[in-house]
PDB file of N, CA and C in Angstrom:
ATOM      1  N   UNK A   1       0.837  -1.182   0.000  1.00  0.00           N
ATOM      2  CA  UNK A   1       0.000   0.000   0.000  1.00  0.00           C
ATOM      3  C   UNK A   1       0.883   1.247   0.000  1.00  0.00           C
ATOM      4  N   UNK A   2       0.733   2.428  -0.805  1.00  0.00           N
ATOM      5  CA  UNK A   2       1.552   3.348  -1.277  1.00  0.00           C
ATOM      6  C   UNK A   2       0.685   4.651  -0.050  1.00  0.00           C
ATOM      7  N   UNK A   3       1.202   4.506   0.763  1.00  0.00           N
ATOM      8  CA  UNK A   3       0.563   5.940   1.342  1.00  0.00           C
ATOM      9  C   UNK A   3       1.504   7.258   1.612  1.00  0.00           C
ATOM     10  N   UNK A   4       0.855   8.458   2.147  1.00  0.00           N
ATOM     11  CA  UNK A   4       1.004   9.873   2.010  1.00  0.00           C
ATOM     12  C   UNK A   4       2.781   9.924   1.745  1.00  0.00           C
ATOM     13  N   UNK A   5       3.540   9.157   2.686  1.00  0.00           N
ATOM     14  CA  UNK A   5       4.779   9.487   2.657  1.00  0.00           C
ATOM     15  C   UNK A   5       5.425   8.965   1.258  1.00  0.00           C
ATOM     16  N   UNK A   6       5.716   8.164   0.589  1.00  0.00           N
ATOM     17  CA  UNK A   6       5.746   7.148  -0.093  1.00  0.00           C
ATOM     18  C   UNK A   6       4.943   7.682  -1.355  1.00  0.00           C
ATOM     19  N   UNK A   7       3.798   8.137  -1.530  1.00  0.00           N
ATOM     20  CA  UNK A   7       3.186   9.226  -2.627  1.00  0.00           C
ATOM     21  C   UNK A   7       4.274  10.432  -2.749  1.00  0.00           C
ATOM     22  N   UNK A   8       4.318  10.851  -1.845  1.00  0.00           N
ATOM     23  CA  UNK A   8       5.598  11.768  -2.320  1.00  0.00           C
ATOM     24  C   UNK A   8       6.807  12.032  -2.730  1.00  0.00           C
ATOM     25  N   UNK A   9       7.447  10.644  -2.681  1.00  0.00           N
ATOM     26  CA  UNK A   9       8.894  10.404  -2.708  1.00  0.00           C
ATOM     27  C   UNK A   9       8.669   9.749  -3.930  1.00  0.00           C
ATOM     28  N   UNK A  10       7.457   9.051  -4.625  1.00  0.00           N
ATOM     29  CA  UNK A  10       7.129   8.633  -6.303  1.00  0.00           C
ATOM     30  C   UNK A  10       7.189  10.034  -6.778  1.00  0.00           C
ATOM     31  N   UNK A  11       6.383  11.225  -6.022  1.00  0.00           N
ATOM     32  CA  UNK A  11       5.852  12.511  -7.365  1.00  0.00           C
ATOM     33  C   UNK A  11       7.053  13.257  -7.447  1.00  0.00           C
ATOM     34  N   UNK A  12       8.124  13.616  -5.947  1.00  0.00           N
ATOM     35  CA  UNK A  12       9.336  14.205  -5.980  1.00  0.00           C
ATOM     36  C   UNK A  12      10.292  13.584  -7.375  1.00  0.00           C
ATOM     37  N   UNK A  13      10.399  12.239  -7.228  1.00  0.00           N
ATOM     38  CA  UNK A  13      11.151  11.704  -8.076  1.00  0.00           C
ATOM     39  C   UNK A  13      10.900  11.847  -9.399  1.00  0.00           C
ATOM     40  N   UNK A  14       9.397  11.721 -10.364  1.00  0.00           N
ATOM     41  CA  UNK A  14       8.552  12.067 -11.115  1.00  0.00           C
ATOM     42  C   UNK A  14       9.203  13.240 -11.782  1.00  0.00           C
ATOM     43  N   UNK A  15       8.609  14.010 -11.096  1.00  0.00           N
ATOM     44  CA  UNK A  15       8.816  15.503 -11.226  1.00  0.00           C
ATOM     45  C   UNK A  15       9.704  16.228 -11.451  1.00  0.00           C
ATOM     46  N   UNK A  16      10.884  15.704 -10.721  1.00  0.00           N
ATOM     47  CA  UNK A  16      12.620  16.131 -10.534  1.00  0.00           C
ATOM     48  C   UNK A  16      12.459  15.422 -12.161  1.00  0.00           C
ATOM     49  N   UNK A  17      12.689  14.574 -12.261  1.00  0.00           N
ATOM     50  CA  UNK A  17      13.085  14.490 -13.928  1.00  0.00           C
ATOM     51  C   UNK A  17      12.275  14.883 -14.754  1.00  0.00           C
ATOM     52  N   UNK A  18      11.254  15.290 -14.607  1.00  0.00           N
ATOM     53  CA  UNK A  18      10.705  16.547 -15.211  1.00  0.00           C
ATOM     54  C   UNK A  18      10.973  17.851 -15.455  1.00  0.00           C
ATOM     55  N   UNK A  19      11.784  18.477 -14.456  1.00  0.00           N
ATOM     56  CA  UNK A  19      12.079  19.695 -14.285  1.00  0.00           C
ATOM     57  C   UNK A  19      11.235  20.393 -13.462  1.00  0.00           C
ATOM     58  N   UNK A  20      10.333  19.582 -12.819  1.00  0.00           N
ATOM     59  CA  UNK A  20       9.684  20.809 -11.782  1.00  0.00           C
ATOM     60  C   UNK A  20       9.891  19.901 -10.082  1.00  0.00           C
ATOM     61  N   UNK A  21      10.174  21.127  -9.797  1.00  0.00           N
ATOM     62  CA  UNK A  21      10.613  20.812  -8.061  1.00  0.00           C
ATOM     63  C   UNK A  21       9.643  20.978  -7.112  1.00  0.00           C
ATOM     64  N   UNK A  22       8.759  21.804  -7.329  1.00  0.00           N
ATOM     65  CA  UNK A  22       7.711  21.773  -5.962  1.00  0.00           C
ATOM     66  C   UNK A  22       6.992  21.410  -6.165  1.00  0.00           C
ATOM     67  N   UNK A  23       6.051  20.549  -5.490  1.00  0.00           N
ATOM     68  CA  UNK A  23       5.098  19.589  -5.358  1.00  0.00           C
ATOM     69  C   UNK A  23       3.813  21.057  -4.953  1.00  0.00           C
ATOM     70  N   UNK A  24       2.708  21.033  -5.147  1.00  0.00           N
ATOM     71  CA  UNK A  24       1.630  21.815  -5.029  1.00  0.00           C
ATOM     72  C   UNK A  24       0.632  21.775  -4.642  1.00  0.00           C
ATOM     73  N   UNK A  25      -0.115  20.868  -5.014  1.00  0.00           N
ATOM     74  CA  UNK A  25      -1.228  19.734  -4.205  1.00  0.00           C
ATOM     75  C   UNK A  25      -1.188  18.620  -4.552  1.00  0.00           C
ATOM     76  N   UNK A  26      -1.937  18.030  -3.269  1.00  0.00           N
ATOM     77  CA  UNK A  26      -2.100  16.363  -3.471  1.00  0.00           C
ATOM     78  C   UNK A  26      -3.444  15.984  -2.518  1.00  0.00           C
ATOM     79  N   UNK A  27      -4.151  15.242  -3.492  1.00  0.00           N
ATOM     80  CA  UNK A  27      -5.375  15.021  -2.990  1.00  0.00           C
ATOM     81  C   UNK A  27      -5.512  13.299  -3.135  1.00  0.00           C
ATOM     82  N   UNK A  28      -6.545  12.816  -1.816  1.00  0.00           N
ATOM     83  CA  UNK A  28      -5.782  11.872  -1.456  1.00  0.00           C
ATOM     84  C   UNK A  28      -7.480  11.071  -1.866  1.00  0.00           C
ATOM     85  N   UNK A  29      -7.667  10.165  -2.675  1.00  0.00           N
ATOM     86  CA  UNK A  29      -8.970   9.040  -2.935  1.00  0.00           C
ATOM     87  C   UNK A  29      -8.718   7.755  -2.628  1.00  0.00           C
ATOM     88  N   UNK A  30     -10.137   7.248  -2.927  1.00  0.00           N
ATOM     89  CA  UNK A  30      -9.945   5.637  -2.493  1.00  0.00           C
ATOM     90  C   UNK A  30      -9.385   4.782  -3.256  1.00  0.00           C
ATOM     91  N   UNK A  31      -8.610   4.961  -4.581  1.00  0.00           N
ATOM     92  CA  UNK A  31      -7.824   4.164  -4.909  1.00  0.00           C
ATOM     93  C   UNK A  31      -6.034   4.683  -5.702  1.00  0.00           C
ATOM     94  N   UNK A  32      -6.015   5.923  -5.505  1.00  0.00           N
ATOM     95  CA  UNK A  32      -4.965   6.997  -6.096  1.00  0.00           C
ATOM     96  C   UNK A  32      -4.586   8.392  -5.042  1.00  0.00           C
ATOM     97  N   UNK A  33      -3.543   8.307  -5.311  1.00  0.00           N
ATOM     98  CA  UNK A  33      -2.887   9.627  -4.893  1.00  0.00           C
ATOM     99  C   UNK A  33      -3.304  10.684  -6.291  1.00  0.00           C
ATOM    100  N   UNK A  34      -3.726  12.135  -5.987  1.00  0.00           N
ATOM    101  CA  UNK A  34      -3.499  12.913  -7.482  1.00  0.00           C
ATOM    102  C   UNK A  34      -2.737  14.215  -6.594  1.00  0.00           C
ATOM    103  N   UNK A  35      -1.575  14.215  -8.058  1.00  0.00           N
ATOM    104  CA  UNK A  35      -0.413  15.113  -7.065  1.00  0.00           C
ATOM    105  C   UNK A  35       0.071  16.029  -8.349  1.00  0.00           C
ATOM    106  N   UNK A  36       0.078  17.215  -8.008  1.00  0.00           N
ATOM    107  CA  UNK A  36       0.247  18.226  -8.715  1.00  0.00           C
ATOM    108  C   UNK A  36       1.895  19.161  -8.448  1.00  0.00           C
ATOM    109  N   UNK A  37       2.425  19.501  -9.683  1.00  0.00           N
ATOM    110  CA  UNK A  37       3.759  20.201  -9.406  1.00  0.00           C
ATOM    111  C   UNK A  37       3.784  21.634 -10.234  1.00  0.00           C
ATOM    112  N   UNK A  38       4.724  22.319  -9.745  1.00  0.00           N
ATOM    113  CA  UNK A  38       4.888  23.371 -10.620  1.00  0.00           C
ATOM    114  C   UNK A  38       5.156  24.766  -9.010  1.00  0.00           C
ATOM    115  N   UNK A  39       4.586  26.205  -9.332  1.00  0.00           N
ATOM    116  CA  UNK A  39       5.172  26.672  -8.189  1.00  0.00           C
ATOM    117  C   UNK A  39       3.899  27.005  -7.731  1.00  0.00           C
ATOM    118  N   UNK A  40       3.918  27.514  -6.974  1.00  0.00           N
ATOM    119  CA  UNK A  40       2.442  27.572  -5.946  1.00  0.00           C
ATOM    120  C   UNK A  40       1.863  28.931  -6.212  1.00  0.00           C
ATOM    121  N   UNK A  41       2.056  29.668  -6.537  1.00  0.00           N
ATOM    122  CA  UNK A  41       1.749  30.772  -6.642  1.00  0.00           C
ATOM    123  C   UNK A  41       1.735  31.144  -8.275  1.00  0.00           C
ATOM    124  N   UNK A  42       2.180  30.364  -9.039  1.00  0.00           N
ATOM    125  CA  UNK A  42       1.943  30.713 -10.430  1.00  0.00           C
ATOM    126  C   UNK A  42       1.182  29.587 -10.875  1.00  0.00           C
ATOM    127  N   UNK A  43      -0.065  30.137 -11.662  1.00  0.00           N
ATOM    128  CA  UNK A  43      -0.541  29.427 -12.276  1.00  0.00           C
ATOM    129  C   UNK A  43      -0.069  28.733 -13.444  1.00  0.00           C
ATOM    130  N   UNK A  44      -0.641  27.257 -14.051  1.00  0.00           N
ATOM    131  CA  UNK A  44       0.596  26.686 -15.358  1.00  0.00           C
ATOM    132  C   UNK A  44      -1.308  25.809 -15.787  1.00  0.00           C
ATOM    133  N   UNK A  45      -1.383  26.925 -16.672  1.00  0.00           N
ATOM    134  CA  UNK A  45      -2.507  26.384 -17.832  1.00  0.00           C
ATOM    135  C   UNK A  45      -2.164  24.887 -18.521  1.00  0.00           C
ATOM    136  N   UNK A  46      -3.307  24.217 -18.572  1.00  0.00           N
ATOM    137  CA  UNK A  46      -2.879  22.531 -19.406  1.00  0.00           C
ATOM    138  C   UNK A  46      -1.938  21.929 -19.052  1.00  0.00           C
ATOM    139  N   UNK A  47      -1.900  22.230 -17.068  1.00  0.00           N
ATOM    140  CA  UNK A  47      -1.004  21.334 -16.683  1.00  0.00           C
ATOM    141  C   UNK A  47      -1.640  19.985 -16.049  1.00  0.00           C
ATOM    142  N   UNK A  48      -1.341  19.137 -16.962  1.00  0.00           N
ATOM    143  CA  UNK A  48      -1.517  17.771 -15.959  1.00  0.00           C
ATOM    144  C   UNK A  48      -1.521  17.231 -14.713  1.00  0.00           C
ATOM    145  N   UNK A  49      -1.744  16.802 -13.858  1.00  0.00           N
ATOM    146  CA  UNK A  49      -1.279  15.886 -12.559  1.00  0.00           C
ATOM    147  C   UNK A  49      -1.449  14.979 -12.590  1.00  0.00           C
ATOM    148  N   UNK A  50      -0.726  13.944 -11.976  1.00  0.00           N
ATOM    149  CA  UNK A  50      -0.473  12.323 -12.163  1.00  0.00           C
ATOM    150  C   UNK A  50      -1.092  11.906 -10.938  1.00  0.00           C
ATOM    151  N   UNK A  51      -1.366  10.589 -11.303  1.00  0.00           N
ATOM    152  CA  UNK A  51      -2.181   9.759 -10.318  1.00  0.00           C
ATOM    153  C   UNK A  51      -1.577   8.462  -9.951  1.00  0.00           C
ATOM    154  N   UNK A  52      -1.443   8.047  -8.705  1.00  0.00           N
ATOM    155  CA  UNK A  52      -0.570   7.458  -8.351  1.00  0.00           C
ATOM    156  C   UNK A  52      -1.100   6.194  -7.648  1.00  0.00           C
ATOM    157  N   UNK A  53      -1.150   5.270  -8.131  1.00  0.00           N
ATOM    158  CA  UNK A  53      -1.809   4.342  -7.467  1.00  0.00           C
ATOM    159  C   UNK A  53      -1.231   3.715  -6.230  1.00  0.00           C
ATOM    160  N   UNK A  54      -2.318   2.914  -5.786  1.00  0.00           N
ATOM    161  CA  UNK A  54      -2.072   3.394  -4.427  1.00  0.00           C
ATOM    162  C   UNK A  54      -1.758   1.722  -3.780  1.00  0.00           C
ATOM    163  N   UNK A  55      -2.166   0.817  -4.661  1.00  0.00           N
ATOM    164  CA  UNK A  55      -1.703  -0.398  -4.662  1.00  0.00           C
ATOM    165  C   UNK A  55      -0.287  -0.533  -5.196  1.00  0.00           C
ATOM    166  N   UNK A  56      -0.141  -0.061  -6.196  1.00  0.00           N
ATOM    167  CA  UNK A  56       1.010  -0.954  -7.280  1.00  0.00           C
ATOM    168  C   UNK A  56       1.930   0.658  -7.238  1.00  0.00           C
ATOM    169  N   UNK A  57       1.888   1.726  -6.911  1.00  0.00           N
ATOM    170  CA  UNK A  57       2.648   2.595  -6.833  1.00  0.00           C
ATOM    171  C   UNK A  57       2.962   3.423  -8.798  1.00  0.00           C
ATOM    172  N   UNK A  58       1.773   2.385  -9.675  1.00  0.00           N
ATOM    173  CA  UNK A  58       2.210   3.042 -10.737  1.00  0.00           C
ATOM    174  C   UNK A  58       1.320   4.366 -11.310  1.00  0.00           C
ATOM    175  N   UNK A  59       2.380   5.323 -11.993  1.00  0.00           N
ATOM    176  CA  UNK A  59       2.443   6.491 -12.719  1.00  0.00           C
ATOM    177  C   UNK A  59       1.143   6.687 -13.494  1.00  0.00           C
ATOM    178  N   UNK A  60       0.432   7.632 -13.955  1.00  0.00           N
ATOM    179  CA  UNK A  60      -0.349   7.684 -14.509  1.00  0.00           C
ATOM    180  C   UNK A  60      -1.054   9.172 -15.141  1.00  0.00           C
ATOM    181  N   UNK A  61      -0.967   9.651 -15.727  1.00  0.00           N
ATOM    182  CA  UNK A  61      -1.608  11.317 -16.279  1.00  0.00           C
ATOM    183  C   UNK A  61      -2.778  11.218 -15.262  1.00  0.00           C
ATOM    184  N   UNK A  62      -3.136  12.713 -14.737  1.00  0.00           N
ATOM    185  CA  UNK A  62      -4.477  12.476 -14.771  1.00  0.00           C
ATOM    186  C   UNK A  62      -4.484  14.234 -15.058  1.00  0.00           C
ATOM    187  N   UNK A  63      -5.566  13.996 -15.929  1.00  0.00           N
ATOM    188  CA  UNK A  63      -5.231  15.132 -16.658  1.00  0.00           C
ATOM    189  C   UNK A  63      -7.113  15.686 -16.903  1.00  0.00           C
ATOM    190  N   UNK A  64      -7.606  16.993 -16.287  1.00  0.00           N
ATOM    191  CA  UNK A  64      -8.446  17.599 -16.532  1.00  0.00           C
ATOM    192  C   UNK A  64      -8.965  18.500 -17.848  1.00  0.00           C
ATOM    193  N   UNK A  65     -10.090  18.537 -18.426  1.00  0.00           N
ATOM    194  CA  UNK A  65     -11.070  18.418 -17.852  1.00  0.00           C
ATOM    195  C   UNK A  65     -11.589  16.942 -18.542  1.00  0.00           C
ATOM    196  N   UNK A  66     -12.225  15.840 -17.213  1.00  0.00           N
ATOM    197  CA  UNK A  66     -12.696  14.413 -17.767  1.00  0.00           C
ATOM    198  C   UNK A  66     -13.728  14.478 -16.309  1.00  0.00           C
ATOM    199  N   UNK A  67     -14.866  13.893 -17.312  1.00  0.00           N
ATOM    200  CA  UNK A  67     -15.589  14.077 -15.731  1.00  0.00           C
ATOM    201  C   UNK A  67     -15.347  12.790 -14.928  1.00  0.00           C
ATOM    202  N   UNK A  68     -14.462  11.803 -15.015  1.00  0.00           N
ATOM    203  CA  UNK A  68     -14.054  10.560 -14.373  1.00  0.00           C
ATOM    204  C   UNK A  68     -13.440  11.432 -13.517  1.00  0.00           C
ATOM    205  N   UNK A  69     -11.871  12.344 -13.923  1.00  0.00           N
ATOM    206  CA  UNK A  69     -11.450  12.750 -13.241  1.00  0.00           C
ATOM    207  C   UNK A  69     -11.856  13.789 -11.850  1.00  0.00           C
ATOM    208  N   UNK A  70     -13.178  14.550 -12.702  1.00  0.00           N
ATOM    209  CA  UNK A  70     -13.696  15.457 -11.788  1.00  0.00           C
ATOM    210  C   UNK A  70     -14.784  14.815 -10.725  1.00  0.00           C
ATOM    211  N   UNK A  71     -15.287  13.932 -11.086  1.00  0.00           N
ATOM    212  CA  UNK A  71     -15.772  13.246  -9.716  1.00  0.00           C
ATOM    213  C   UNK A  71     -14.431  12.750  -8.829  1.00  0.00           C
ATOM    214  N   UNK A  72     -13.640  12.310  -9.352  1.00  0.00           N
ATOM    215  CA  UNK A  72     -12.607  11.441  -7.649  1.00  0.00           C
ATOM    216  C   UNK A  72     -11.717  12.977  -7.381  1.00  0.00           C
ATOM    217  N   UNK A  73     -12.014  13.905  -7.934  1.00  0.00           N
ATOM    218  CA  UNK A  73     -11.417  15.304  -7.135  1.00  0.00           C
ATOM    219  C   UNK A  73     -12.573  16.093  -6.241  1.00  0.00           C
ATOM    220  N   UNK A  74     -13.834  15.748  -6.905  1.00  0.00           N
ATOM    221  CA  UNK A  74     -14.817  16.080  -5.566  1.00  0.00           C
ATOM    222  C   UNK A  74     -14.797  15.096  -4.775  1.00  0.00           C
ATOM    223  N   UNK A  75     -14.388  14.107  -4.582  1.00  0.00           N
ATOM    224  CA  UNK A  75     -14.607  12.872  -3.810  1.00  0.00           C
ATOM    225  C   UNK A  75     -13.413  12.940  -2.652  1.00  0.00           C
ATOM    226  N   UNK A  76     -12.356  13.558  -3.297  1.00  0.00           N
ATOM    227  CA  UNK A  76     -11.000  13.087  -2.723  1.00  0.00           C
ATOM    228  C   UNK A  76     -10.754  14.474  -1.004  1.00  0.00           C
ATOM    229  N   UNK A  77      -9.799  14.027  -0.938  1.00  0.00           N
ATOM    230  CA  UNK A  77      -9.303  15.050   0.571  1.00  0.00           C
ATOM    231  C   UNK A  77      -8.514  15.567   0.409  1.00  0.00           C
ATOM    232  N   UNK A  78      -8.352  16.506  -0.046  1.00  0.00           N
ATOM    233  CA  UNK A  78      -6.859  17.398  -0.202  1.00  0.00           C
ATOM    234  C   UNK A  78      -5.958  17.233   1.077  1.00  0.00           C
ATOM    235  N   UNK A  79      -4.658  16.899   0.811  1.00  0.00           N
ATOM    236  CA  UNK A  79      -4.097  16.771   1.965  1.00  0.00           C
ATOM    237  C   UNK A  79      -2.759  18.020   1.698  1.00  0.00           C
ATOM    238  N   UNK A  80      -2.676  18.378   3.403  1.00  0.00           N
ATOM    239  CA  UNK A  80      -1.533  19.464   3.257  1.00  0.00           C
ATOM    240  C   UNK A  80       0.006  18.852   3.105  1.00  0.00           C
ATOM    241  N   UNK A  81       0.262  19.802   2.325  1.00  0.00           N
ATOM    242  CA  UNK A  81       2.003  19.697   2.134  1.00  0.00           C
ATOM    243  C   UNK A  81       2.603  20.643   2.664  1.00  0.00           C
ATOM    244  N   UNK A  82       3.651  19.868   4.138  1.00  0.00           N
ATOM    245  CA  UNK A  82       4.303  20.850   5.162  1.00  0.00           C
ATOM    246  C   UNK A  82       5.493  21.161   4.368  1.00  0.00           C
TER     247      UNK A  82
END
């Protein structure tokens, strides 16, 4: 089981070879992590966030607007990033 700590150290890693370093939100559902990067204060139009499963730890787009996606983001718990 891939939880909060362990979601982050997949999207850090993710991301770093992406080129983006700060993690932004992450909202937490019943079968995925969805974790967002870029800087917090600037907005980044047609940006994706990946979804992270929460069994098998694998990678995945999740990418708006899909209304699959927009139900498990009303569904989900935003969790804070200290």
């Amino acid at each position: 089981m891939i939880d909060f700590k362990k979601a982050i150290e997949i999207a850090q890693k993710y991301y770093q070879e992406k080129g983006q370093l700060e993690l932004t939100k992450i909202y937490e559902s019943k079968n995925i992590w969805v974790v967002y990067a870029g800087k917090k204060e600037q907005p980044r139009f047609g940006n994706a966030g990946i979804a992270i499963d929460k069994e098998t730890g694998e990678i995945s787009s999740f990418i708006l607007p899909s209304r699959t996606n927009f139900e498990i983001l009303k569904n989900a718990k935003m969790t804070e990033l200290n």
